[in-house]
N, C-alpha and C. Protein backbone atom coordinates (compact mmCIF):
# COMPACT_ATOMS: atom_id res chain seq x y z
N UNK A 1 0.84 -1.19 0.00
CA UNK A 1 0.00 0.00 0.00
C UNK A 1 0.88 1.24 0.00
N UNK A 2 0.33 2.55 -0.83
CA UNK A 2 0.96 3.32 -1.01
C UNK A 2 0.74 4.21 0.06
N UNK A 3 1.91 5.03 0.77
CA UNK A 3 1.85 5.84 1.55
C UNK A 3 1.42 7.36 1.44
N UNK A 4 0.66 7.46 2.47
CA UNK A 4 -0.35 8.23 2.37
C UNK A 4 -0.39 9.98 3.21
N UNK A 5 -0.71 11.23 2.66
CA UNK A 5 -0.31 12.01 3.76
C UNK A 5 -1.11 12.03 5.19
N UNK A 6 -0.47 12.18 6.20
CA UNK A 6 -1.42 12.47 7.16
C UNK A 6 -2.65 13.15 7.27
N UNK A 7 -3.94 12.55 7.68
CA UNK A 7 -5.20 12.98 7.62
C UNK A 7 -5.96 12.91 6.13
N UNK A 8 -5.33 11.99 5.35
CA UNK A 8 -6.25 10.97 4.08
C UNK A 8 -6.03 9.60 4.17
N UNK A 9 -7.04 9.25 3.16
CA UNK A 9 -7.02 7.77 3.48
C UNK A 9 -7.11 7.02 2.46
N UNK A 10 -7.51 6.22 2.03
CA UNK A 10 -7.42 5.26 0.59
C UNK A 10 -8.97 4.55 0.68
N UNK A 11 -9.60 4.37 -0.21
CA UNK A 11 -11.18 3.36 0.31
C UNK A 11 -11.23 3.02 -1.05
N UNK A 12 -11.85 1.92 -1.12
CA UNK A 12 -12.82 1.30 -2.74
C UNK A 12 -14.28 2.68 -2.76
N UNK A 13 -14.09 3.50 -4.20
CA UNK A 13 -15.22 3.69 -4.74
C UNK A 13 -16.22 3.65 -3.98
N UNK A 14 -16.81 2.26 -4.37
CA UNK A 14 -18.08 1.55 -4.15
C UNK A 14 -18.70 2.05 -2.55
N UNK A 15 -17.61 2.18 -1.84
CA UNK A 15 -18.02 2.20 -0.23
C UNK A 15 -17.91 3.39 -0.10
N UNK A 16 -17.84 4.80 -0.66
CA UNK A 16 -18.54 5.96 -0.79
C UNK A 16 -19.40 6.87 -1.65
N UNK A 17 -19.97 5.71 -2.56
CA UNK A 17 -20.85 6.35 -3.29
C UNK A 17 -21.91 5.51 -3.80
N UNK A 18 -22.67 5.85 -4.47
CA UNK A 18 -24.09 5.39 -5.47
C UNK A 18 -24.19 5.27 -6.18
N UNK A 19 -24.05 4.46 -7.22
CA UNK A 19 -23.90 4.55 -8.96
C UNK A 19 -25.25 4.08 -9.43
N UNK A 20 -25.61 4.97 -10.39
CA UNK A 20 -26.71 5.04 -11.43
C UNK A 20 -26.55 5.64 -12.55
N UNK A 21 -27.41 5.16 -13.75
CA UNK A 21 -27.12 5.78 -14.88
C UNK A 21 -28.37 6.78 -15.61
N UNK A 22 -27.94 7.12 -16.47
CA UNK A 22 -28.64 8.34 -17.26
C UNK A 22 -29.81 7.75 -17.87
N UNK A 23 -30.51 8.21 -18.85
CA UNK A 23 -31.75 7.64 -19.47
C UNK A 23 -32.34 8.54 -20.63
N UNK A 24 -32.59 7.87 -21.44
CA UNK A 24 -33.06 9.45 -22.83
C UNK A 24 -31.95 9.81 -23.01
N UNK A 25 -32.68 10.67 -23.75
CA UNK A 25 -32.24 12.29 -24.13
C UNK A 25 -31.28 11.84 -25.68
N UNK A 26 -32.04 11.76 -26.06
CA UNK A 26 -31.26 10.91 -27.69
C UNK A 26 -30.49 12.37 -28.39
N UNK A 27 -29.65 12.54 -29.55
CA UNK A 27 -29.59 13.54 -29.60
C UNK A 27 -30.62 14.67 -30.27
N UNK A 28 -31.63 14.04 -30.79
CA UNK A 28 -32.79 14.61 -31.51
C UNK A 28 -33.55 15.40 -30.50
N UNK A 29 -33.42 15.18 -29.17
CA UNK A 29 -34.55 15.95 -28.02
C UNK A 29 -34.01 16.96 -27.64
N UNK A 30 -32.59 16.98 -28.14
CA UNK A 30 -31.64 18.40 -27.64
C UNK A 30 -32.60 19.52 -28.08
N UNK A 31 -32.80 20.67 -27.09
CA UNK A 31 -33.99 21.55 -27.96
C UNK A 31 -33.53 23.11 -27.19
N UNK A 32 -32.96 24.01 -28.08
CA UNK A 32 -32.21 24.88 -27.37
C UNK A 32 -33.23 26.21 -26.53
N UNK A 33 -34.70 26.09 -26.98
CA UNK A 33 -35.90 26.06 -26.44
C UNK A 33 -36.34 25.50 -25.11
N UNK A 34 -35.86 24.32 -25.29
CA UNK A 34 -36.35 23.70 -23.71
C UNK A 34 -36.50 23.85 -22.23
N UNK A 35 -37.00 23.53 -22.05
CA UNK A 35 -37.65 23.66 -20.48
C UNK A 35 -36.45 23.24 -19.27
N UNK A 36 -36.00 22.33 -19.44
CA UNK A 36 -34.86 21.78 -18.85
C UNK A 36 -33.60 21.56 -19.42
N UNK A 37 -32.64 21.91 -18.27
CA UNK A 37 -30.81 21.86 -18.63
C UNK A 37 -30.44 20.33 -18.39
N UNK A 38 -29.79 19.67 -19.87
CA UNK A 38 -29.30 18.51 -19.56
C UNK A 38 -28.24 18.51 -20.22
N UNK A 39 -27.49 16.71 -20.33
CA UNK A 39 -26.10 16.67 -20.21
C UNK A 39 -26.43 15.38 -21.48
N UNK A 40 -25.92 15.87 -22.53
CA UNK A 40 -25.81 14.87 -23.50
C UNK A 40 -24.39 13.50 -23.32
N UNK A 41 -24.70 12.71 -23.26
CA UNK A 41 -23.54 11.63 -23.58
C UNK A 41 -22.28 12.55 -24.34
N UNK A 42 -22.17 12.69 -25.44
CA UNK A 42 -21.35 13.71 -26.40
C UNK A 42 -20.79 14.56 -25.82
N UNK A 43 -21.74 15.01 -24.94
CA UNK A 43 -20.93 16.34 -24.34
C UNK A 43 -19.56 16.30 -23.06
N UNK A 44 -20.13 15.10 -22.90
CA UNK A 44 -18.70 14.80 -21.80
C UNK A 44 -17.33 14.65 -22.66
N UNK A 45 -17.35 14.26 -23.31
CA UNK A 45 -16.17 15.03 -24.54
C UNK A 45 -15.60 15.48 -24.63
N UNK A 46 -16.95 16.45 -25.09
CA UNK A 46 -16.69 17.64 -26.02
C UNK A 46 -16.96 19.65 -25.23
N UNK A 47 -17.45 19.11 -24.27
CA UNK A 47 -18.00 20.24 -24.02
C UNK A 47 -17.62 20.75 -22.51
N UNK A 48 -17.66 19.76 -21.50
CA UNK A 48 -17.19 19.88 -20.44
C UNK A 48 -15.89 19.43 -19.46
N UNK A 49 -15.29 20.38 -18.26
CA UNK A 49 -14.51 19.40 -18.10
C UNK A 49 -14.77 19.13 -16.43
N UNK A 50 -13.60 19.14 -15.88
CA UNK A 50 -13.44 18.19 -14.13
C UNK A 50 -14.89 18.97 -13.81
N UNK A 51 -15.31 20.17 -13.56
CA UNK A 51 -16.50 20.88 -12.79
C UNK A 51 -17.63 21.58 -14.30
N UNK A 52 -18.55 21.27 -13.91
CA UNK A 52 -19.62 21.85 -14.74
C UNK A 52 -20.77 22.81 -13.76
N UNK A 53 -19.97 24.18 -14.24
CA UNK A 53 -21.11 25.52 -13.55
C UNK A 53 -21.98 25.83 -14.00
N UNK A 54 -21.95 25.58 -15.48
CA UNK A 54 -22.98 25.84 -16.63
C UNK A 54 -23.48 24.83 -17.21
N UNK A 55 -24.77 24.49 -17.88
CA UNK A 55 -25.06 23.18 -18.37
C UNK A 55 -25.23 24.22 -19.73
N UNK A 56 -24.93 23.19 -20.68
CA UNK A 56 -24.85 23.85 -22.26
C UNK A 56 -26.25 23.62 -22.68
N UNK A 57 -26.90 22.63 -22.78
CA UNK A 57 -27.86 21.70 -23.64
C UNK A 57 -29.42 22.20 -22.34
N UNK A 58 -30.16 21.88 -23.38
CA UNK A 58 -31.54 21.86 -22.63
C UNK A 58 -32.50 20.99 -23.53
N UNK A 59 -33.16 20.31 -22.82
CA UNK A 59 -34.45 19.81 -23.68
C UNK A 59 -35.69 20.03 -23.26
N UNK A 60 -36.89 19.77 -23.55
CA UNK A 60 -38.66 19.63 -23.14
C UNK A 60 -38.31 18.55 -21.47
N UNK A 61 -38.80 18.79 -20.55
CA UNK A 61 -38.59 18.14 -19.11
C UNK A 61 -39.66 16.59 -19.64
N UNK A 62 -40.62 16.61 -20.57
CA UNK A 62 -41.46 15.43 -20.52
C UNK A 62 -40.71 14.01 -20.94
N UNK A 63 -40.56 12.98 -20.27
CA UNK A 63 -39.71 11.77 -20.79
C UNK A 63 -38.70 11.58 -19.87
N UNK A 64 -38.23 13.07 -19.13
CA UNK A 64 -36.88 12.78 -18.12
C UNK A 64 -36.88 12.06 -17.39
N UNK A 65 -36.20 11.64 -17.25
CA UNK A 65 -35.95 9.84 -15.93
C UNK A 65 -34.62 10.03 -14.69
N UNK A 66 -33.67 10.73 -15.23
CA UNK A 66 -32.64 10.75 -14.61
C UNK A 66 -32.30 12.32 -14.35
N UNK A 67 -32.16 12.96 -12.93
CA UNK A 67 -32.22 14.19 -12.81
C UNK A 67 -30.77 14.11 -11.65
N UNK A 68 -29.98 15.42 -12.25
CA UNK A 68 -28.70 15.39 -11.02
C UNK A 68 -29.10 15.89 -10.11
N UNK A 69 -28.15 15.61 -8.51
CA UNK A 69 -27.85 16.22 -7.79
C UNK A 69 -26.30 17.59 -7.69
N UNK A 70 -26.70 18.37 -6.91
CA UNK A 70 -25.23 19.05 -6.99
C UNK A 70 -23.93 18.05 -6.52
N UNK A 71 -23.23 17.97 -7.10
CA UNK A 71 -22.06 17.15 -6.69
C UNK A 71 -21.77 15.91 -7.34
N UNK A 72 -22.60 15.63 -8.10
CA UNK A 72 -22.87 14.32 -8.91
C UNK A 72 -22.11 13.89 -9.56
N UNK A 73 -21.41 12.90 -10.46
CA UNK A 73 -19.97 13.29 -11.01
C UNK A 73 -20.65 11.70 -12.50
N UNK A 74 -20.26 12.93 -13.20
CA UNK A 74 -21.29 12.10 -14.89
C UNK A 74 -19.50 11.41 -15.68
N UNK A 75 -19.85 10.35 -16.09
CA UNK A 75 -19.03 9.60 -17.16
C UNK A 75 -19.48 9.00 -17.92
N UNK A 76 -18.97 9.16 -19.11
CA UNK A 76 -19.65 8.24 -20.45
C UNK A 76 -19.19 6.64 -20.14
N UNK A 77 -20.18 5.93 -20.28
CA UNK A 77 -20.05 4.78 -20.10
C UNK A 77 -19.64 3.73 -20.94
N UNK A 78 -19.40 4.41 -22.43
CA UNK A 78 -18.77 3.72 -23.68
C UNK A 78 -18.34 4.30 -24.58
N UNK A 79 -17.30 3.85 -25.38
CA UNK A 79 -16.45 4.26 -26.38
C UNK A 79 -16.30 4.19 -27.46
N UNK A 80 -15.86 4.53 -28.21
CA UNK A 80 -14.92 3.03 -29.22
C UNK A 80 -13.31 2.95 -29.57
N UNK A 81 -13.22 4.22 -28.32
CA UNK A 81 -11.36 4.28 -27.80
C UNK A 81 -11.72 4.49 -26.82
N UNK A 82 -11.04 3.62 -25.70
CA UNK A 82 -11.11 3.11 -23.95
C UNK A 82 -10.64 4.85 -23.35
N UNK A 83 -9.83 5.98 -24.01
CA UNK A 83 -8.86 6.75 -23.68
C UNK A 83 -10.26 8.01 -22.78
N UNK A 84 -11.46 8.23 -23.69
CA UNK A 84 -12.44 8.84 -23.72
C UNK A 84 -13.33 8.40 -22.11
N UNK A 85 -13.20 7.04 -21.45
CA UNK A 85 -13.65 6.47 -20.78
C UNK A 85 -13.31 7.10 -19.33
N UNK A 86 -12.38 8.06 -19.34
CA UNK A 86 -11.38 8.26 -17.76
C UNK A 86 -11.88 9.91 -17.80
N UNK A 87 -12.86 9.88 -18.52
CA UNK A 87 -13.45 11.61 -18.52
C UNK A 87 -14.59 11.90 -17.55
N UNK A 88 -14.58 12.60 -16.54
CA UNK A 88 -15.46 12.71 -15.40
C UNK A 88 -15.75 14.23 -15.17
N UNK A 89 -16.77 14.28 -14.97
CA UNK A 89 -16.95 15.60 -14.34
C UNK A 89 -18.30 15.78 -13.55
N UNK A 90 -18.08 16.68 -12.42
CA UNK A 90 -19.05 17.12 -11.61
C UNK A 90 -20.29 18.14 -11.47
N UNK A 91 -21.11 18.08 -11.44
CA UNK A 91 -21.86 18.83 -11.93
C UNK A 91 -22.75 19.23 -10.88
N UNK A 92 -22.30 21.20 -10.62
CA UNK A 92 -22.38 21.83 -9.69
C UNK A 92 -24.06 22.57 -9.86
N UNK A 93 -24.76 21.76 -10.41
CA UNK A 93 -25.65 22.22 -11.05
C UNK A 93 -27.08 21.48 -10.46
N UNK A 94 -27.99 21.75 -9.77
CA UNK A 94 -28.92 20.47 -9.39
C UNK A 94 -30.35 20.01 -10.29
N UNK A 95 -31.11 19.37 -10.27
CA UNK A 95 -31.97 19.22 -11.50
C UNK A 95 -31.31 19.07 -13.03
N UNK A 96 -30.11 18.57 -13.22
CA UNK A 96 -29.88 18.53 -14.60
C UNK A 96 -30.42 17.05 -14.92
N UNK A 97 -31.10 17.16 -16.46
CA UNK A 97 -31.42 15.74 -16.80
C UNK A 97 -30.53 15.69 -17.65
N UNK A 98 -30.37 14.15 -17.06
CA UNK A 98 -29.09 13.09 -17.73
C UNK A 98 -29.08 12.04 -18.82
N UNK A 99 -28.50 12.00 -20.04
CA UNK A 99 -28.88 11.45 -20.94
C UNK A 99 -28.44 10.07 -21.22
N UNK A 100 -28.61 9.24 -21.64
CA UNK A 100 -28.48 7.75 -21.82
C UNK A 100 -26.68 7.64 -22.01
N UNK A 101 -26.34 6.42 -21.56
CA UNK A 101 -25.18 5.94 -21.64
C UNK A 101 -23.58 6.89 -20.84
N UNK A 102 -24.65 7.51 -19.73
CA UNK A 102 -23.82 8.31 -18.79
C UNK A 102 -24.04 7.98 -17.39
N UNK A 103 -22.55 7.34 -16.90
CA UNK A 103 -22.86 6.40 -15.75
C UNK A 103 -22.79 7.58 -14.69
N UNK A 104 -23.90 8.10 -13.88
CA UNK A 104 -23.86 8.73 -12.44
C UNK A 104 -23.28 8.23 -11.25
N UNK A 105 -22.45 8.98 -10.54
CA UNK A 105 -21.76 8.56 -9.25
C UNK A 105 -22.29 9.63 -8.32
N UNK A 106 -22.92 9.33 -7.45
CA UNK A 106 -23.10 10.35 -6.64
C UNK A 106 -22.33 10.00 -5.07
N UNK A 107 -21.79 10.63 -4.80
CA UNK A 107 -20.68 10.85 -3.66
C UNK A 107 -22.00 11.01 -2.19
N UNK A 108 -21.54 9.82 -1.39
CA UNK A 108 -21.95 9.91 0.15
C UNK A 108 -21.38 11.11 0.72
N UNK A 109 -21.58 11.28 2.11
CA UNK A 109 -21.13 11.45 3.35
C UNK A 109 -19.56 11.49 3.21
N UNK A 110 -18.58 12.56 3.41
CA UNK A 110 -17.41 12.19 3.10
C UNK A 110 -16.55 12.25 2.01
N UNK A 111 -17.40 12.56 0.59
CA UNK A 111 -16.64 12.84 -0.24
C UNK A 111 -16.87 13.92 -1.45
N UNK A 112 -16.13 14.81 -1.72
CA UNK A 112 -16.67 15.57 -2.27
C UNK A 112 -16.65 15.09 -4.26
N UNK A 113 -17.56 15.62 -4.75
CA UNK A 113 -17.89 15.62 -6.05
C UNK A 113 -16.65 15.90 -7.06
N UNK A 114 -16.59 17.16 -6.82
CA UNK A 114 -15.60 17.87 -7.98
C UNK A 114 -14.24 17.21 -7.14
N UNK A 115 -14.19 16.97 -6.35
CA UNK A 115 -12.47 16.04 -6.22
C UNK A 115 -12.63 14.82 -6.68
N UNK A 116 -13.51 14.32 -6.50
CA UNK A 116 -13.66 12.74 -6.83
C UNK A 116 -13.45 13.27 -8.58
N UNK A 117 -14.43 13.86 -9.60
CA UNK A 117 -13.77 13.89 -10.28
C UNK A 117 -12.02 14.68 -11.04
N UNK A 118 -12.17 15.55 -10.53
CA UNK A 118 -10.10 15.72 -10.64
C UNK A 118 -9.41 14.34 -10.37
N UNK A 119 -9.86 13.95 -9.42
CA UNK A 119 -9.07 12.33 -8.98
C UNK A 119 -9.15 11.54 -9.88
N UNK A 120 -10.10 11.15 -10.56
CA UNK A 120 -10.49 10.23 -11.90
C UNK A 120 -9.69 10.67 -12.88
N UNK A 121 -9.66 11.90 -13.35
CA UNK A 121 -8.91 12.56 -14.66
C UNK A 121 -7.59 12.26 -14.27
N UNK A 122 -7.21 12.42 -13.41
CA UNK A 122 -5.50 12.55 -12.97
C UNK A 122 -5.39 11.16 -12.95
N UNK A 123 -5.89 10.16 -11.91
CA UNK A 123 -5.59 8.59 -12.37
C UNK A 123 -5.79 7.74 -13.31
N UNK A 124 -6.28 8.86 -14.66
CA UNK A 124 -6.59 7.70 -15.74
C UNK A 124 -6.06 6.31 -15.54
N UNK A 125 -5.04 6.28 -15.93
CA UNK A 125 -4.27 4.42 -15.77
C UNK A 125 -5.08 3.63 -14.91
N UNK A 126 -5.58 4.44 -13.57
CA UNK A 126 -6.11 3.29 -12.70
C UNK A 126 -7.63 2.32 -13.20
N UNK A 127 -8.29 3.97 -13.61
CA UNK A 127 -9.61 3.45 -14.28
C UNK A 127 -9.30 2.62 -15.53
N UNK A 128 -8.91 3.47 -16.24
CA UNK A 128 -8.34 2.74 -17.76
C UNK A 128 -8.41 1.14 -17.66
N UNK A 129 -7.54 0.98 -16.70
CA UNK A 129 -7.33 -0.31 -16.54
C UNK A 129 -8.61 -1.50 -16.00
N UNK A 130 -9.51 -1.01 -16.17
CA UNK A 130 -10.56 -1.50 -15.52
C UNK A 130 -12.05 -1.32 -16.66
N UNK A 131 -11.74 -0.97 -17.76
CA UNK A 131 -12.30 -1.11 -19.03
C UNK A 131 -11.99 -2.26 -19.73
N UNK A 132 -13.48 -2.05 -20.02
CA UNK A 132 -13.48 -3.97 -21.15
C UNK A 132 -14.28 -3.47 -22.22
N UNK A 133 -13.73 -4.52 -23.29
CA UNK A 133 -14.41 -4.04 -24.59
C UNK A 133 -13.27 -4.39 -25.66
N UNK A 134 -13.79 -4.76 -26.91
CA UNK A 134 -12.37 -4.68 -27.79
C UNK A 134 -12.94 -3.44 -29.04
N UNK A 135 -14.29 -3.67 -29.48
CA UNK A 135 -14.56 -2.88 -30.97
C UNK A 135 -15.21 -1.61 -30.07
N UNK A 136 -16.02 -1.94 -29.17
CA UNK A 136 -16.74 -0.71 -28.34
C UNK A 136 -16.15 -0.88 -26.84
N UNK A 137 -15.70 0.05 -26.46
CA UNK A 137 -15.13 -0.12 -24.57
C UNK A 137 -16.10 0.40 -23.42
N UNK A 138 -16.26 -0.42 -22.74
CA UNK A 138 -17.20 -0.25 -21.87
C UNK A 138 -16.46 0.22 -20.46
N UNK A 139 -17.15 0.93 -19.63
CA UNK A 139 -16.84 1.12 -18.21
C UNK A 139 -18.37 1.49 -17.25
N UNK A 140 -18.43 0.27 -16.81
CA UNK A 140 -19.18 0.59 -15.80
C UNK A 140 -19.58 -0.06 -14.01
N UNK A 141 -20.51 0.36 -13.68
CA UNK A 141 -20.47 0.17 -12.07
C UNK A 141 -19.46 -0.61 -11.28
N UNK A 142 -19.62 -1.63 -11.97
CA UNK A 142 -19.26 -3.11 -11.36
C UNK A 142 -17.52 -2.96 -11.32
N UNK A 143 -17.02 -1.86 -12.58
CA UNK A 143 -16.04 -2.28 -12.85
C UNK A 143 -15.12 -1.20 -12.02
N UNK A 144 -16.36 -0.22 -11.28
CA UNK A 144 -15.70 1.29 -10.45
C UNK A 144 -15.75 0.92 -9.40
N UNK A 145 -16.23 -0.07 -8.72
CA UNK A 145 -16.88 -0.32 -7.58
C UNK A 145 -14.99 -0.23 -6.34
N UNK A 146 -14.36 -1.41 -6.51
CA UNK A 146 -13.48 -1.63 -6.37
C UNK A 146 -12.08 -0.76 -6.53
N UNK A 147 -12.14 0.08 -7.21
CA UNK A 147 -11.51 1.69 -7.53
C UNK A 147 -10.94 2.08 -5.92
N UNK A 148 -9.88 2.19 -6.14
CA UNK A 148 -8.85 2.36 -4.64
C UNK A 148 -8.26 4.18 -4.72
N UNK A 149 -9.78 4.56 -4.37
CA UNK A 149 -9.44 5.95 -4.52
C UNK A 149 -8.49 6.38 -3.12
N UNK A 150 -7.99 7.30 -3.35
CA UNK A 150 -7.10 8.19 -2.01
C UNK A 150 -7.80 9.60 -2.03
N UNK A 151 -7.69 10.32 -0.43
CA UNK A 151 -8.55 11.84 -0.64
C UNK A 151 -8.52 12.27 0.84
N UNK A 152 -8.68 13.51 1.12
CA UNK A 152 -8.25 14.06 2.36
C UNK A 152 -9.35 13.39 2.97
N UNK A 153 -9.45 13.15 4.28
CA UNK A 153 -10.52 13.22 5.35
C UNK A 153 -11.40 14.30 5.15
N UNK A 154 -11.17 15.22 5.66
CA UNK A 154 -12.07 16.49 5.32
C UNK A 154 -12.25 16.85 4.08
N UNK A 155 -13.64 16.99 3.76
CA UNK A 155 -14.30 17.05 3.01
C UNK A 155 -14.07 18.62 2.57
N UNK A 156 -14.31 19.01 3.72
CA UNK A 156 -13.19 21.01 3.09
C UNK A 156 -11.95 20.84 2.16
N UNK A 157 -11.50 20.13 3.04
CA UNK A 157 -9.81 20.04 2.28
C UNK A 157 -10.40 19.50 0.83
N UNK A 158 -11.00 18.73 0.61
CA UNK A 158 -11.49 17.58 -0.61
C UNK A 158 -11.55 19.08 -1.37
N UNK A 159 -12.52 19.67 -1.23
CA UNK A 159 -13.42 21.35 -1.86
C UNK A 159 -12.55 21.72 -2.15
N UNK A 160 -11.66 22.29 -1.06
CA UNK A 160 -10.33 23.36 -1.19
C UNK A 160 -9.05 23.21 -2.57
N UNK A 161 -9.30 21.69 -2.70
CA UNK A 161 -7.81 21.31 -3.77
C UNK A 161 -8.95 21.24 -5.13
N UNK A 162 -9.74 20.61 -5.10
CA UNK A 162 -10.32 20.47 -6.12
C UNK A 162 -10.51 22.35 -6.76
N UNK A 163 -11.46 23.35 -5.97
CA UNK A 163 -11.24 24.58 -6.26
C UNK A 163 -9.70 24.70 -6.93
N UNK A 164 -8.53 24.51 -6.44
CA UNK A 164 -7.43 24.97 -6.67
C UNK A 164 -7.31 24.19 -7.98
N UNK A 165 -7.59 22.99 -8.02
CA UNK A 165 -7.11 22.65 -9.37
C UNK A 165 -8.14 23.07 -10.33
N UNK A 166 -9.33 23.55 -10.34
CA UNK A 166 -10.48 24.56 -11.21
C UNK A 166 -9.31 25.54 -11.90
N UNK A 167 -9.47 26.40 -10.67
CA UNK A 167 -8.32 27.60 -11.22
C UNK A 167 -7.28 27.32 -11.91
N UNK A 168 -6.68 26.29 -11.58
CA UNK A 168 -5.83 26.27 -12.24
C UNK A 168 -5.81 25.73 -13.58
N UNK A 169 -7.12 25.04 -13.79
CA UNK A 169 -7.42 25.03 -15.43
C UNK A 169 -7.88 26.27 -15.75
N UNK A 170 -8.66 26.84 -14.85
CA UNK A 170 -9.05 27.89 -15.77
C UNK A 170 -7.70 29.05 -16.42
N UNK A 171 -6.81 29.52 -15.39
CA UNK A 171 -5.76 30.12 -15.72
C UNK A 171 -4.97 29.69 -17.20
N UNK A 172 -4.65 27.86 -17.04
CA UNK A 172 -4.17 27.54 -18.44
C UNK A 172 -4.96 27.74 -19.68
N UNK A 173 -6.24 27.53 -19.31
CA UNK A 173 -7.03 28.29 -20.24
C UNK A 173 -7.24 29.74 -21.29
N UNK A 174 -6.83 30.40 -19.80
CA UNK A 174 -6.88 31.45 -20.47
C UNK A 174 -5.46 31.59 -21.18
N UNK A 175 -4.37 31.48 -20.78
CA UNK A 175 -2.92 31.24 -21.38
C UNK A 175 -3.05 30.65 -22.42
């Protein structure tokens, strides 16, 4: 076991969070009209990254099945390059409907959202490695469950680095 700083700890995934997936939202219901802010499959991509403040997409609310919480942390659940699979992001946003083939993690007691995803992006290899599939790559529940995440105790501290690493995309951004 890898050594750890004082006051974090290491746990499986599975034993701090909830996994569920998306539902709808094909890309034809995208409706820039709509009643409700949602999160296309595609767009984890293409459009967003570690934290989502803004939701891009909206559709008609009738048909929705899957609605976020703040802190929620969305991944596409298939590929047809495994590389696309280690893309996570949190979504600071509540009521967003979630569109098919986007696996939801929602973070217990203990862990915060937007770190859990920075943590995912930064350990690609770990997840990576835990994708199956040869023509289409799959990643899901079963295969996150077991995921030997590391993360401060405090859930502030969790907030505090994750914020810092925001900024600090946003800064390269702007550069």
């Amino acid at each position: 076991m890898k050594q750890l700083p004082d006051g974090w700890s290491e746990f499986p995934l599975g034993s701090r969070v909830t996994f569920g997936r998306g539902a709808g939202i094909p890309r034809s219901a995208l409706n820039p009209h709509g009643d409700s802010p949602c999160v296309h499959y595609g767009e984890l991509f293409t459009e967003y990254g570690p934290v989502i403040t803004e939701v891009e997409s909206r559709t008609n609310s009738s048909g929705v099945q899957v609605r976020s919480r703040r802190g929620d942390v969305l991944m596409p659940m298939s590929d047809v390059t495994p590389s696309g699979l280690a893309t996570a992001s949190a979504v600071n946003v509540d009521e967003v409907a979630i569109g098919s083939d986007i696996l939801l993690i929602r973070p217990g007691d203990g862990l915060s959202g937007p770190y859990l995803a920075h943590w995912i992006r930064a350990n690609r290899d770990a997840v990576l490695s835990r994708v199956t599939g040869s023509t289409v790559y799959h990643l899901g529940p079963r295969a996150l469950e077991a995921l030997q995440v590391s993360a401060p105790d405090d859930v502030a501290e969790q907030a505090r680095v994750a914020r810092t690493l925001s900024d600090f995309d946003d800064l390269v951004d702007e550069l």
